[in-house]
N, C-alpha and C. Protein backbone atom coordinates (compact mmCIF):
# COMPACT_ATOMS: atom_id res chain seq x y z
N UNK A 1 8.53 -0.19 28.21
CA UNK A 1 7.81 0.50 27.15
C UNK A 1 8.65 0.61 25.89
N UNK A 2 9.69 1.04 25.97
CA UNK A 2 10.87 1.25 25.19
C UNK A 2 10.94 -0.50 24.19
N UNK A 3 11.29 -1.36 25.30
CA UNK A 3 11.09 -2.46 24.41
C UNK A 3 10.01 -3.20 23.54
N UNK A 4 8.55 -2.52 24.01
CA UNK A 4 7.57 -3.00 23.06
C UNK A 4 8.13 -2.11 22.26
N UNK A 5 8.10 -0.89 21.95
CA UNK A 5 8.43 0.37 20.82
C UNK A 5 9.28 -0.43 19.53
N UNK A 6 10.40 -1.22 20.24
CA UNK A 6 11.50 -1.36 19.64
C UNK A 6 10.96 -2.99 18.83
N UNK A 7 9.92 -3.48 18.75
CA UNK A 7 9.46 -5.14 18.40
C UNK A 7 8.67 -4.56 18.32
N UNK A 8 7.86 -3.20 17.71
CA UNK A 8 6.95 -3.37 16.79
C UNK A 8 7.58 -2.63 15.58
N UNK A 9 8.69 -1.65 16.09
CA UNK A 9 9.24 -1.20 14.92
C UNK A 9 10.27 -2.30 14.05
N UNK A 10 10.46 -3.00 14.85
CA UNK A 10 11.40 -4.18 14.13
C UNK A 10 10.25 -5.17 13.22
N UNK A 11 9.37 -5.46 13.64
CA UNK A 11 8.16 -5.75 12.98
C UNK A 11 7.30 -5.12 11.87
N UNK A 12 7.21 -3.68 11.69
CA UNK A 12 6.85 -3.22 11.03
C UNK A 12 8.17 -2.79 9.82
N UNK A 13 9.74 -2.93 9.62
CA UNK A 13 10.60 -2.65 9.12
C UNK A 13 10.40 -4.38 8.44
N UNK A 14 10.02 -5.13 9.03
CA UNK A 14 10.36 -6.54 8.48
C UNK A 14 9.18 -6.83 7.37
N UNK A 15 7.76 -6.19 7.58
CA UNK A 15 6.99 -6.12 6.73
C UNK A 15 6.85 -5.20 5.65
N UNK A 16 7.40 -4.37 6.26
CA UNK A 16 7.47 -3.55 4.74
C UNK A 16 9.04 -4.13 3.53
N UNK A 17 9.67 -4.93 4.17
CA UNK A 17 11.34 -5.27 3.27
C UNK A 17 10.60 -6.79 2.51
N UNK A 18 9.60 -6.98 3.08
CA UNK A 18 9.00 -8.50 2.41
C UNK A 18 7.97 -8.16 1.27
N UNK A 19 6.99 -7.14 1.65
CA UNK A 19 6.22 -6.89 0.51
C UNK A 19 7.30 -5.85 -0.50
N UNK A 20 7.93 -5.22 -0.30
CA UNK A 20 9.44 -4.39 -1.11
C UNK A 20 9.90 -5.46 -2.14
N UNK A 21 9.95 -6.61 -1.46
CA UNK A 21 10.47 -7.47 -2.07
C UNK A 21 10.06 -8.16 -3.00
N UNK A 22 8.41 -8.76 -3.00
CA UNK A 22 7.82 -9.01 -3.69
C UNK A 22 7.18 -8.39 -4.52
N UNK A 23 6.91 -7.03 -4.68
CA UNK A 23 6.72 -6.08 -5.61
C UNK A 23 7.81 -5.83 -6.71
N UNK A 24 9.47 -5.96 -6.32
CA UNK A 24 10.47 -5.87 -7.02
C UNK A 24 10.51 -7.03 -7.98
N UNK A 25 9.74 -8.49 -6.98
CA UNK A 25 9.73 -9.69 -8.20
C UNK A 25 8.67 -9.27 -8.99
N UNK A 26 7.14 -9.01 -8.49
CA UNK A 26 6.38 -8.47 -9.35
C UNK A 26 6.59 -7.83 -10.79
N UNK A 27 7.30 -7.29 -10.34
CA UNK A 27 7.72 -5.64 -11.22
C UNK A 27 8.96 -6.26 -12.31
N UNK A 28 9.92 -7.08 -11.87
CA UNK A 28 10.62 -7.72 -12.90
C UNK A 28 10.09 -8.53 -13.70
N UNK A 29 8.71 -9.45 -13.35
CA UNK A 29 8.22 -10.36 -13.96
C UNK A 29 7.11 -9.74 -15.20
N UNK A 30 6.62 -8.80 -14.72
CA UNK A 30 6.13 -7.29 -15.50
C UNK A 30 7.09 -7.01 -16.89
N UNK A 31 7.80 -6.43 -16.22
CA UNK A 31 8.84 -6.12 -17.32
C UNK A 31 9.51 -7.41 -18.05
N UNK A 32 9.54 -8.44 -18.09
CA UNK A 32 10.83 -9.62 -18.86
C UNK A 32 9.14 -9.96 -20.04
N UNK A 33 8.15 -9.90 -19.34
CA UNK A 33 6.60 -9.95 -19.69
C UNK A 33 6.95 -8.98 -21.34
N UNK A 34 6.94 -7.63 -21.04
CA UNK A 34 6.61 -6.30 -22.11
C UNK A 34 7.94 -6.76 -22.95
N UNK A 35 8.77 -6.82 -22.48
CA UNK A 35 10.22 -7.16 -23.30
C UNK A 35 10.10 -8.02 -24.15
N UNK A 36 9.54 -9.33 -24.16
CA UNK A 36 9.20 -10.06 -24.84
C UNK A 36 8.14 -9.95 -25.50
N UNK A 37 7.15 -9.51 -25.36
CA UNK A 37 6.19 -8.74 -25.84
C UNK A 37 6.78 -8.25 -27.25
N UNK A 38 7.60 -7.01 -26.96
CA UNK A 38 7.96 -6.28 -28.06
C UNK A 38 9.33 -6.74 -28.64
N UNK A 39 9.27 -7.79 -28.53
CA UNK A 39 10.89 -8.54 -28.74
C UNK A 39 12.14 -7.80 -28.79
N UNK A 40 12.41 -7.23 -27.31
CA UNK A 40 13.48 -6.30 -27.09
C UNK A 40 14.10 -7.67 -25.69
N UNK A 41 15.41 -7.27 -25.44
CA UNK A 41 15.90 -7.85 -24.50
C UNK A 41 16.16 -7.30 -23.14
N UNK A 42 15.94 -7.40 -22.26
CA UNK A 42 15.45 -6.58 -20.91
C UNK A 42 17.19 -7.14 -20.69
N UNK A 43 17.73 -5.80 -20.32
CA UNK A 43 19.24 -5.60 -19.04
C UNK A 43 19.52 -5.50 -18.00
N UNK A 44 19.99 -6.60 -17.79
CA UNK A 44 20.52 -6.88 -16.45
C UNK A 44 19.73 -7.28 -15.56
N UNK A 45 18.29 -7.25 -16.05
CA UNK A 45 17.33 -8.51 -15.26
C UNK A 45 16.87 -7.72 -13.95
N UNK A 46 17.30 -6.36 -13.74
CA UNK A 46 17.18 -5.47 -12.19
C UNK A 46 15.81 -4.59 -12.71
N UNK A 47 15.12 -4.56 -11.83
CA UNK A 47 14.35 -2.93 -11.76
C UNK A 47 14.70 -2.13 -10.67
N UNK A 48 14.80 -0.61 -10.95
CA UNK A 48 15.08 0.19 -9.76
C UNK A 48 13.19 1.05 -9.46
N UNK A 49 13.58 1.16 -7.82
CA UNK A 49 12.88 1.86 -7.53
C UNK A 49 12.92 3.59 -7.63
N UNK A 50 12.06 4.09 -8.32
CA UNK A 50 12.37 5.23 -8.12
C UNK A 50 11.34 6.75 -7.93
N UNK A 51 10.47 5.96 -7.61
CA UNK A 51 9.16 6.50 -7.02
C UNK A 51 8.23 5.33 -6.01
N UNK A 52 7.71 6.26 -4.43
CA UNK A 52 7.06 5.52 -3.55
C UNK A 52 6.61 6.39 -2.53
N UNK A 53 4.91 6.02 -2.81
CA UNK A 53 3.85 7.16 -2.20
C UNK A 53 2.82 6.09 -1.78
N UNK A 54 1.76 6.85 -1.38
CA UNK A 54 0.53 6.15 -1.08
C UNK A 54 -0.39 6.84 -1.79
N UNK A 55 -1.48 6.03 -2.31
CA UNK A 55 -2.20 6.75 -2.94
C UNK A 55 -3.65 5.75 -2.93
N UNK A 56 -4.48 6.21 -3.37
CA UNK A 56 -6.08 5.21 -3.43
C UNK A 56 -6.23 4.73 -4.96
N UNK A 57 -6.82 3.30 -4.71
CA UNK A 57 -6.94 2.77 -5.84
C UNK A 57 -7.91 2.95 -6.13
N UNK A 58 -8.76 2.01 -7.47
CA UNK A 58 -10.25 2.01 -8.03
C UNK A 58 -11.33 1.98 -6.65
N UNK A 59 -11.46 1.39 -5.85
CA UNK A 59 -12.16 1.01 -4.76
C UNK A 59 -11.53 1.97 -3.74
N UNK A 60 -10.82 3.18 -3.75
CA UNK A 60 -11.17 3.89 -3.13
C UNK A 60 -10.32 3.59 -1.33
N UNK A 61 -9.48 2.56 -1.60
CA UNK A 61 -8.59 2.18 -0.33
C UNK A 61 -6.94 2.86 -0.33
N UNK A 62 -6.65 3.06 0.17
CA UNK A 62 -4.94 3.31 0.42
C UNK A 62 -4.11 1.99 0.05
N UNK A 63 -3.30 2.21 -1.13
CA UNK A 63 -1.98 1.70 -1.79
C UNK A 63 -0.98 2.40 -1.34
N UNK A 64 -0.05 1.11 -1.69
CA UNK A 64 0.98 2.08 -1.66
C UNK A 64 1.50 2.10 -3.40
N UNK A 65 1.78 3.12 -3.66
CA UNK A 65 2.06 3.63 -5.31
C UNK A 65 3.80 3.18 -5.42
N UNK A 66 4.34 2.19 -6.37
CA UNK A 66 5.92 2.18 -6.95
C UNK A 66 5.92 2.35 -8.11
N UNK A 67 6.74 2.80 -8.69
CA UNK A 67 7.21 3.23 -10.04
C UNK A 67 8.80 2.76 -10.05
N UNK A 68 8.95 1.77 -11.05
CA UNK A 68 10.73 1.00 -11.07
C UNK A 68 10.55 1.54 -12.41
N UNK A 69 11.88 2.01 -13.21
CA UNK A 69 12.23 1.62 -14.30
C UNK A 69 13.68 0.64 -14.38
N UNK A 70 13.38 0.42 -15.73
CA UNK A 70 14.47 -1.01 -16.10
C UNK A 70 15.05 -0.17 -17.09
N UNK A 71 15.90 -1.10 -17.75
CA UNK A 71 16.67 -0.53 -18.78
C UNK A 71 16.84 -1.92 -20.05
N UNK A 72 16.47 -1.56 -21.51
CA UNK A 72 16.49 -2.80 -22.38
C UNK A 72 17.03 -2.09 -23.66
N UNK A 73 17.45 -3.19 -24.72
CA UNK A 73 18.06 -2.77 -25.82
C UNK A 73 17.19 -3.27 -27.51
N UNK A 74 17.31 -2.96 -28.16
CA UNK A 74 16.14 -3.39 -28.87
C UNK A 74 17.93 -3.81 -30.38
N UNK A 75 18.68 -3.84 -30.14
CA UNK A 75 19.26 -4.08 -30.67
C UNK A 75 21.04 -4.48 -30.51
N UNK A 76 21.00 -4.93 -29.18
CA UNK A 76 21.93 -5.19 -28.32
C UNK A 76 23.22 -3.80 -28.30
N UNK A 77 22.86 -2.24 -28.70
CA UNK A 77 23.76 -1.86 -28.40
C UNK A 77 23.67 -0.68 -28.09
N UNK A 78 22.52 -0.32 -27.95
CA UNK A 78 21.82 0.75 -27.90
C UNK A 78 20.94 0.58 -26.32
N UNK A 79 21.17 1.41 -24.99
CA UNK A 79 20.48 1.23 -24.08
C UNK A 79 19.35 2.05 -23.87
N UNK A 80 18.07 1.83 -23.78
CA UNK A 80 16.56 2.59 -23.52
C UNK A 80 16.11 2.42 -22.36
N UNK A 81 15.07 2.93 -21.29
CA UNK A 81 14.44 2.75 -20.73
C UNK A 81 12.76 2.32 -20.63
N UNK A 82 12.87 1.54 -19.73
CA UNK A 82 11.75 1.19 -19.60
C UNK A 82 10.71 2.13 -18.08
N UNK A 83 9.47 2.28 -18.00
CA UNK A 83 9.04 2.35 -16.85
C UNK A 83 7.64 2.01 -16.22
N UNK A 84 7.42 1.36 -15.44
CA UNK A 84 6.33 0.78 -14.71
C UNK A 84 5.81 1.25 -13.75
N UNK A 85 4.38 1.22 -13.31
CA UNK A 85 3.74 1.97 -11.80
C UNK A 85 2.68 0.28 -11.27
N UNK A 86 3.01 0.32 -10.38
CA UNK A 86 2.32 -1.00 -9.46
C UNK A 86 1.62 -0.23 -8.41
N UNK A 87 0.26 -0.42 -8.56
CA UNK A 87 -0.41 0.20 -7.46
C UNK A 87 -0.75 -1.47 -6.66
N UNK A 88 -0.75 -0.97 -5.60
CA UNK A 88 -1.01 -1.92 -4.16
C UNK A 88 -0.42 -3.22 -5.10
N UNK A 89 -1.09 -4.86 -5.60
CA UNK A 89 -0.46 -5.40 -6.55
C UNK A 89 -0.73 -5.73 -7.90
N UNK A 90 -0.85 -4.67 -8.12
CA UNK A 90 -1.77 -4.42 -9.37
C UNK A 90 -0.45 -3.54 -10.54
N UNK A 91 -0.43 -4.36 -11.62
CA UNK A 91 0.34 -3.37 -12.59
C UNK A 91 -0.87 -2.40 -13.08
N UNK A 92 -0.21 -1.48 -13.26
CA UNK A 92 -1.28 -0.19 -13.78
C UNK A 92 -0.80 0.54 -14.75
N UNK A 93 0.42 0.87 -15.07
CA UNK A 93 1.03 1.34 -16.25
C UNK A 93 2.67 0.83 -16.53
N UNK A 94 2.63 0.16 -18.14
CA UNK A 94 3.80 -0.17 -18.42
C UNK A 94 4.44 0.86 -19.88
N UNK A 95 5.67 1.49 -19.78
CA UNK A 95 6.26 2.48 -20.58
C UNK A 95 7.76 1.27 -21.39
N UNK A 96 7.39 1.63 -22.65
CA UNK A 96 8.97 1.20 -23.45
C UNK A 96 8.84 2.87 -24.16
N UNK A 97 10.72 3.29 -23.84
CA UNK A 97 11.03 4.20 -24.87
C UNK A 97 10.16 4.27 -26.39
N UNK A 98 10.66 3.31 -26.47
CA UNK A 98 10.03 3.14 -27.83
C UNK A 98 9.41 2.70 -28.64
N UNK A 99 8.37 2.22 -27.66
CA UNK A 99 6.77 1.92 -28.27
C UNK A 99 6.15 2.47 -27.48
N UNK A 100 4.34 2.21 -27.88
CA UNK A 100 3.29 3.08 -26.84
C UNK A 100 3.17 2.58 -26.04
N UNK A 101 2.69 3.34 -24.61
CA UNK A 101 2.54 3.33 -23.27
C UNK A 101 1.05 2.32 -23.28
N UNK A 102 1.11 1.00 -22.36
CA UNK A 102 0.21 0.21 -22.08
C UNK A 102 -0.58 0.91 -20.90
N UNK A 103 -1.40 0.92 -20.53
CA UNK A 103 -2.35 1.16 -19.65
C UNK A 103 -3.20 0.31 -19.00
N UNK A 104 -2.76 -0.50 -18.43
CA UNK A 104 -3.87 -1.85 -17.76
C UNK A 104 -5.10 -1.57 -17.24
């Protein structure tokens, strides 16, 4: 019993580090997206995670909710933040310090 327990939790740890993963490319490709957008230069090319919930989307199903921010410079010397929310794979809100908040 113990060993099914242990191969579905190893299974279910392996699916959640793959979609983690692809949400983090998501979410960078998001952001290098707005950066260029507003012709600022996105740093260090990372997003962090720093919000992760579940929540329901338009249709009324269970997501799971991330929020990464990045960090960019609009004048190579000066560091700002950026911040993003990805519901299930859906961008849903993109933030620059210092311009207005997009709303998809």
């Amino acid at each position: 019993m113990f060993d099914w327990f242990l191969i579905l939790f190893v299974g279910a740890v392996g699916l959640y580090w793959q979609s983690a993963s692809r949400m983090g490319e998501l979410a960078i490709v998001c952001a290098r997206r707005e950066c260029k957008k507003y012709q600022v230069q996105l740093l260090d090319y990372t997003v962090q995670t720093i919000h992760l919930s579940l929540s329901r989307d338009h249709n009324d199903q269970w997501c799971v909710w991330r929020e990464y921010q990045f960090e960019y410079t609009d004048d190579g010397q000066v560091r700002s933040r950026g911040q993003l929310v990805i519901l299930g794979n859906r961008l849903v809100r993109i933030t620059l310090d210092s311009h207005n908040t997009l709303i998809h």
